[in-house]
N, C-alpha and C. Protein backbone atom coordinates (compact mmCIF):
# COMPACT_ATOMS: atom_id res chain seq x y z
N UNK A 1 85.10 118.81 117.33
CA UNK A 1 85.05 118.18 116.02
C UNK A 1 85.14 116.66 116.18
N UNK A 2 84.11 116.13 116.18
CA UNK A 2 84.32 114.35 115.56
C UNK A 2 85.01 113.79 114.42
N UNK A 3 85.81 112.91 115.17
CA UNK A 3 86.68 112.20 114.44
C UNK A 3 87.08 110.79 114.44
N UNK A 4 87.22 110.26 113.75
CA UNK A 4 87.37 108.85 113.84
C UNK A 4 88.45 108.11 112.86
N UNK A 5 89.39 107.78 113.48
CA UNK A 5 90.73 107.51 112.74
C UNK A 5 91.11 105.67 112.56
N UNK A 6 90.86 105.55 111.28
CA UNK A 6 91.13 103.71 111.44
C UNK A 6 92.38 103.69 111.03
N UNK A 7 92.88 102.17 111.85
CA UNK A 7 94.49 101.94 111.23
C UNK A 7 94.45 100.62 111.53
N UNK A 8 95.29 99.87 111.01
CA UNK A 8 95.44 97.98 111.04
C UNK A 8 95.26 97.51 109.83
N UNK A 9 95.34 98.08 108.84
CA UNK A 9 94.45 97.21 107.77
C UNK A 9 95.71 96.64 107.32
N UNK A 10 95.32 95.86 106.07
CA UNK A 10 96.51 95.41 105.36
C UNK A 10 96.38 94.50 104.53
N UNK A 11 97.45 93.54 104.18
CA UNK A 11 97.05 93.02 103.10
C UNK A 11 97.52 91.50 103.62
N UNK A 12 96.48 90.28 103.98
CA UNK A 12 96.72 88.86 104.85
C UNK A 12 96.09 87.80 103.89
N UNK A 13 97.16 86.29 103.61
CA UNK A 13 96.31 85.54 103.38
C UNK A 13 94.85 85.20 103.38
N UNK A 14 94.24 83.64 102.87
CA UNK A 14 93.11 83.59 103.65
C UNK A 14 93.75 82.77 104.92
N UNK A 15 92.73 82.96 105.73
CA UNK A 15 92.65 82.07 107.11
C UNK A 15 93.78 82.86 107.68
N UNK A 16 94.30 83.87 107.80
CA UNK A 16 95.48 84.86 109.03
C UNK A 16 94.38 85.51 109.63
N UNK A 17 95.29 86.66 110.13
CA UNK A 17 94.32 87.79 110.75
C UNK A 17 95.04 89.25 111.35
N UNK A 18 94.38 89.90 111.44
CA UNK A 18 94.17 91.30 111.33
C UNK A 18 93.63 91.79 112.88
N UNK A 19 94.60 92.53 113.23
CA UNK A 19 93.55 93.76 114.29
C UNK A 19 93.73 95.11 114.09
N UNK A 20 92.18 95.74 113.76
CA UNK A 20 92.30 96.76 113.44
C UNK A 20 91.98 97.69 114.78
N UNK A 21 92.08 98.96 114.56
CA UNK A 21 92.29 99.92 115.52
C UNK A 21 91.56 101.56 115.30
N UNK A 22 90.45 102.01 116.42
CA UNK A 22 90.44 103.39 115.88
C UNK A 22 90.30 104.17 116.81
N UNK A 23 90.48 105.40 116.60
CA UNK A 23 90.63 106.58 117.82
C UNK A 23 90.06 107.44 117.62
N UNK A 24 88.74 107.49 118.53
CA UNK A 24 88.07 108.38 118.43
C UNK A 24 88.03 109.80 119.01
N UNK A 25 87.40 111.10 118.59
CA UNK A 25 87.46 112.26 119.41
C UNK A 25 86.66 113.21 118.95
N UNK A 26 86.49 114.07 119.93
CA UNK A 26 85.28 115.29 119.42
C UNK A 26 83.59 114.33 120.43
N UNK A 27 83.72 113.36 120.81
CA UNK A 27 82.18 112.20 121.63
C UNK A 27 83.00 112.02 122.67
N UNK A 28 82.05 111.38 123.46
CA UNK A 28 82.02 111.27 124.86
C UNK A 28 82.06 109.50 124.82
N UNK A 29 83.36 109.00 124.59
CA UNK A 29 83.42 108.06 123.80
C UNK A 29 82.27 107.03 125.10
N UNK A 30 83.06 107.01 126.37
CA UNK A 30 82.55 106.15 127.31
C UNK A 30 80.71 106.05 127.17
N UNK A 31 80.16 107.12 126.93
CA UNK A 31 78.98 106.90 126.89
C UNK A 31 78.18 106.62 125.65
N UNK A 32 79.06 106.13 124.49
CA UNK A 32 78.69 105.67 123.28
C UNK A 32 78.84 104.03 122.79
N UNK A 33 77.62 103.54 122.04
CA UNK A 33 77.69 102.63 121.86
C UNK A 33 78.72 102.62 120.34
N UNK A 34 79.49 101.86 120.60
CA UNK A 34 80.65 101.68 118.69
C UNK A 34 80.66 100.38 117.93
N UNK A 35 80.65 100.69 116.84
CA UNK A 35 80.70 99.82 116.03
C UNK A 35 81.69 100.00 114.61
N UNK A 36 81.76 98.63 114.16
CA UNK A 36 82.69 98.56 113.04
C UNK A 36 81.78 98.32 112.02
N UNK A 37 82.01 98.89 111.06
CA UNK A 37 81.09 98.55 109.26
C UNK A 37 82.13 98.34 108.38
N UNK A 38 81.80 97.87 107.29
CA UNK A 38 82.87 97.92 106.21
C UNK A 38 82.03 97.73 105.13
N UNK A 39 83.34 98.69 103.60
CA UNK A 39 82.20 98.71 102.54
C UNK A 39 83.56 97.85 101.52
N UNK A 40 82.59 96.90 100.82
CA UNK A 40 83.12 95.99 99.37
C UNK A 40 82.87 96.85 97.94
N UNK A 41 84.11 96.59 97.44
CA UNK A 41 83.86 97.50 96.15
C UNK A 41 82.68 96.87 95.86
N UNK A 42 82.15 98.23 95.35
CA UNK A 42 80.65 98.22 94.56
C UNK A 42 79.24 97.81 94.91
N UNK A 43 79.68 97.95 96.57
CA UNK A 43 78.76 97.16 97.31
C UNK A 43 78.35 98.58 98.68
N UNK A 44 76.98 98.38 99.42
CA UNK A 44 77.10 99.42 100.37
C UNK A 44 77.76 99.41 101.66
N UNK A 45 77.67 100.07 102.42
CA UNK A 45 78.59 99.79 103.86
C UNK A 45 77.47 99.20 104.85
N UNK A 46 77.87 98.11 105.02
CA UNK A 46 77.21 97.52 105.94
C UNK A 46 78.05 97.26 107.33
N UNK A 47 77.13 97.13 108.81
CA UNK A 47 77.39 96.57 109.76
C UNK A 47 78.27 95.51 109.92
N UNK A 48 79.27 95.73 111.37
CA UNK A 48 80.18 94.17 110.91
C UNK A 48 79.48 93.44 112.65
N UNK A 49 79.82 95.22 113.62
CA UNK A 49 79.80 94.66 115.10
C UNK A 49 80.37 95.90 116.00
N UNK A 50 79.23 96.01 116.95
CA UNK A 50 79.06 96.78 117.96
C UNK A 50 79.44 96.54 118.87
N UNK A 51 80.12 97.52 120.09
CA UNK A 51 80.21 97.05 121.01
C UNK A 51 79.72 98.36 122.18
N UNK A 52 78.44 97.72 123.11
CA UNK A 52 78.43 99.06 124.26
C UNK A 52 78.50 99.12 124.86
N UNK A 53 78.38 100.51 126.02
CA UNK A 53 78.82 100.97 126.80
C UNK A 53 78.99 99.95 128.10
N UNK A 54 78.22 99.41 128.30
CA UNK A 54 78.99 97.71 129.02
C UNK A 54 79.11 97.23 128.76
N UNK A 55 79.43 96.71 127.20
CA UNK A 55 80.84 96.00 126.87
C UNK A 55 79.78 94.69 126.25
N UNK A 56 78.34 94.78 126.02
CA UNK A 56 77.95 93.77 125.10
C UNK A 56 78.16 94.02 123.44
N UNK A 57 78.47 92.90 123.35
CA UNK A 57 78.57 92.78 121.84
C UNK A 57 77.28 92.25 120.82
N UNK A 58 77.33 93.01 119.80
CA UNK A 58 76.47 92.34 118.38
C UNK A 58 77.23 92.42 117.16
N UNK A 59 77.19 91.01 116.54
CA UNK A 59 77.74 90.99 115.18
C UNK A 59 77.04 90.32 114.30
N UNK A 60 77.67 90.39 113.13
CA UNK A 60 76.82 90.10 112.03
C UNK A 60 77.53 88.62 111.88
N UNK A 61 76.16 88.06 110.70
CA UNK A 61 76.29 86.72 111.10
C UNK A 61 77.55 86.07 110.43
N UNK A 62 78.03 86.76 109.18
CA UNK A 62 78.92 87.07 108.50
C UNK A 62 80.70 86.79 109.28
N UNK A 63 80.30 87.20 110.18
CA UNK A 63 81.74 87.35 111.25
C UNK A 63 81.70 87.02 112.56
N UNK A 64 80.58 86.56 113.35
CA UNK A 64 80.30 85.78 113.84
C UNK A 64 81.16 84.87 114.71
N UNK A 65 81.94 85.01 115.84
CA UNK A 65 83.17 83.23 116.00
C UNK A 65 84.20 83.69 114.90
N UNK A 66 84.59 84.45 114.34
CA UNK A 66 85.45 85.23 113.77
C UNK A 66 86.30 86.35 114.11
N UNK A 67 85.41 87.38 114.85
CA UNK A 67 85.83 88.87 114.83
C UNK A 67 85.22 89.07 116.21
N UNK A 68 86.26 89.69 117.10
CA UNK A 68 85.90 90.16 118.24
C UNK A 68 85.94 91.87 118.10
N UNK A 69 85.27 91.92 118.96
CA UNK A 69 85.25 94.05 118.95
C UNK A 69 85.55 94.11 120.49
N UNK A 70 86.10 95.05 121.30
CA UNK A 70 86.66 95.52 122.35
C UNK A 70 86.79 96.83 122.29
N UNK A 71 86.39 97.62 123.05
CA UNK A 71 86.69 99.02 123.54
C UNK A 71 87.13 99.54 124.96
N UNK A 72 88.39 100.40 124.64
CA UNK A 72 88.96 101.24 125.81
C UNK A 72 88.79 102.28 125.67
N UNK A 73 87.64 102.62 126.89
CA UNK A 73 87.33 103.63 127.23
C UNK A 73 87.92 105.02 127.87
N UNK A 74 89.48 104.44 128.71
CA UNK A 74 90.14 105.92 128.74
C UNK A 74 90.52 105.48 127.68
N UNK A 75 91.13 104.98 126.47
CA UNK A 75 91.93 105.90 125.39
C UNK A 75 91.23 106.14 124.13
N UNK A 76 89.62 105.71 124.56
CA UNK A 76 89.03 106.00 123.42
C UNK A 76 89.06 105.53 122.01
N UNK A 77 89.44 104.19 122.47
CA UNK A 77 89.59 103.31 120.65
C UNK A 77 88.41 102.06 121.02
N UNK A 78 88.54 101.85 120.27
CA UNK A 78 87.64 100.87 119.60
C UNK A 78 88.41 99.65 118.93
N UNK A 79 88.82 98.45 119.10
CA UNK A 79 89.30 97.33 118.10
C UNK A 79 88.06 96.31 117.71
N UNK A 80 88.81 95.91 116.28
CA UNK A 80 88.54 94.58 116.09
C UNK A 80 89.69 93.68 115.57
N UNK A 81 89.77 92.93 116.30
CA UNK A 81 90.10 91.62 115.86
C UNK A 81 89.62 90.20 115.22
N UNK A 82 90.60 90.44 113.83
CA UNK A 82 89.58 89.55 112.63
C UNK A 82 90.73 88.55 112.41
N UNK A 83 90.25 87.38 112.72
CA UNK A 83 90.85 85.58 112.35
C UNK A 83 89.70 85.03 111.17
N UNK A 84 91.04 84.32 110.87
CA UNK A 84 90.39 83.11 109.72
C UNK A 84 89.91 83.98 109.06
N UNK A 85 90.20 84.88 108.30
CA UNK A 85 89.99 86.03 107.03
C UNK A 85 90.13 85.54 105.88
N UNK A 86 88.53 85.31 105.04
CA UNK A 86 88.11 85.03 103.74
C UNK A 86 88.12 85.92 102.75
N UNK A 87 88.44 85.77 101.56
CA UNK A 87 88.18 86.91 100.69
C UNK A 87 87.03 87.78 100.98
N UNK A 88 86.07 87.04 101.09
CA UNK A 88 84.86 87.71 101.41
C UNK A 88 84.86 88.42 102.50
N UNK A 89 85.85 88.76 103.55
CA UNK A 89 86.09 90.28 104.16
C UNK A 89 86.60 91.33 103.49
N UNK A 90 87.29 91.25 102.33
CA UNK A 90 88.02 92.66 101.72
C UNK A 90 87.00 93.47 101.58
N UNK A 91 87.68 94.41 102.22
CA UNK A 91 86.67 95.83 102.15
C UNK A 91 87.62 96.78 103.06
N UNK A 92 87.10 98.20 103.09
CA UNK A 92 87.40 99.06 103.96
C UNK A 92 86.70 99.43 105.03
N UNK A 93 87.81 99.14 105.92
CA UNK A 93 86.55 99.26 107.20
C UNK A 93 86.97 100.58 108.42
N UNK A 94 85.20 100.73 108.39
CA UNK A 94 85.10 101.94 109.49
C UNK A 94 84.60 101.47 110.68
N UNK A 95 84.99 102.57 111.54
CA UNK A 95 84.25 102.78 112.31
C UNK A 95 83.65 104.06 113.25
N UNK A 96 82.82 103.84 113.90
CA UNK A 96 81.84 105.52 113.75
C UNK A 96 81.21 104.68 115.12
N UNK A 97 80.28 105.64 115.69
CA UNK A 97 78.99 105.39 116.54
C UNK A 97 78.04 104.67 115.94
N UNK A 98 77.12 103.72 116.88
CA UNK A 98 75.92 102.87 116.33
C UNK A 98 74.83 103.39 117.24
N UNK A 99 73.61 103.47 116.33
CA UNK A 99 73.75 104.19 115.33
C UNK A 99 74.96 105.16 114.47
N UNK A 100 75.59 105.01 113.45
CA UNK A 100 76.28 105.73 112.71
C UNK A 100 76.11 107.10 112.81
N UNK A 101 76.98 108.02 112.82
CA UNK A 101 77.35 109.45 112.95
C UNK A 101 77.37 109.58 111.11
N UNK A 102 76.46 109.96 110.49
CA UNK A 102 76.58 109.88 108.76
C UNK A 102 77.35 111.01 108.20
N UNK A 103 77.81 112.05 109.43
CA UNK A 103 78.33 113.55 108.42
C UNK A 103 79.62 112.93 109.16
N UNK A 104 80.51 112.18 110.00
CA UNK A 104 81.85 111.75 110.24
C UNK A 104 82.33 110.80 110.19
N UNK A 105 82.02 110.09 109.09
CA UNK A 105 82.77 109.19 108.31
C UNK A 105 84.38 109.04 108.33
N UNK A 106 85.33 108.43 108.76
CA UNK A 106 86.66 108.25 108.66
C UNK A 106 87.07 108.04 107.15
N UNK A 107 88.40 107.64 107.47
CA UNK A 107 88.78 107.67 105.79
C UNK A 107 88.75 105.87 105.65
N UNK A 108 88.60 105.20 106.61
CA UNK A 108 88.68 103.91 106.71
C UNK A 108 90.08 103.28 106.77
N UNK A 109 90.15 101.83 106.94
CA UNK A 109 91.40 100.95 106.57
C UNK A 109 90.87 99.85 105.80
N UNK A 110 91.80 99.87 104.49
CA UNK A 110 91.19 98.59 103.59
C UNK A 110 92.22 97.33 104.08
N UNK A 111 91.15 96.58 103.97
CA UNK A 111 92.01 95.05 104.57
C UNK A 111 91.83 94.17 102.76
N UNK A 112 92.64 93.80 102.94
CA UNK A 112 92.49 92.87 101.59
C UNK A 112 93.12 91.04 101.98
N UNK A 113 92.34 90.26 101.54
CA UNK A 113 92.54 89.29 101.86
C UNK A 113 92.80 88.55 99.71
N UNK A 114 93.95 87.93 99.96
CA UNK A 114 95.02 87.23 98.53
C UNK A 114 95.68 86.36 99.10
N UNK A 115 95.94 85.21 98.32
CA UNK A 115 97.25 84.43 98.61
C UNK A 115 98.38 84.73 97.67
């Protein structure tokens, strides 16, 4: 069974930061490329940043010099680490395989960014 468990979220000024965290299982994590998405109320889930199986990264331009992604491969997580956090990150964020796994969706972690 695939699974994908997010945790880190929370609730940070602007300009702090956040590392989020997920644990995957049921894939063969080492031989998968991962990525983080996140969805804004009322908005769709978009791409944030991938990271694969040797460890190159792609992100959106959005987060960019912002948000790093890292994966450990024995324990099978996936992070990101998000600095200098604008309102315009609040959302809940997943993460899944990239290409996306569309029937194992996590329950996400909402990050909210307020002063």
């Amino acid at each position: 069974q695939v699974q994908f468990v997010e945790s880190g979220g929370g609730l940070v000024q602007p300009g702090g930061s956040l590392r989020l965290s997920c644990d995957a299982s049921g894939i063969t994590f080492s031989l998968r490329t991962m990525g983080w998405y996140r969805q804004a109320p009322g908005k769709q889930r978009v791409f944030v940043a991938t990271v694969s199986v040797g460890g190159d990264t792609v992100y959106a331009d959005s987060v960019r010099g912002r948000f790093t992604i890292s994966r450990d491969d024995a324990k099978s997580t996936v992070s990101l680490q998000m600095n200098n956090l604008t309102p315009e990150d609040a959302a809940v964020y997943y993460c899944n395989q990239s290409p996306p796994d569309a029937a194992n969706w996590g329950q996400g972690t909402q990050v909210t960014v307020a002063s």
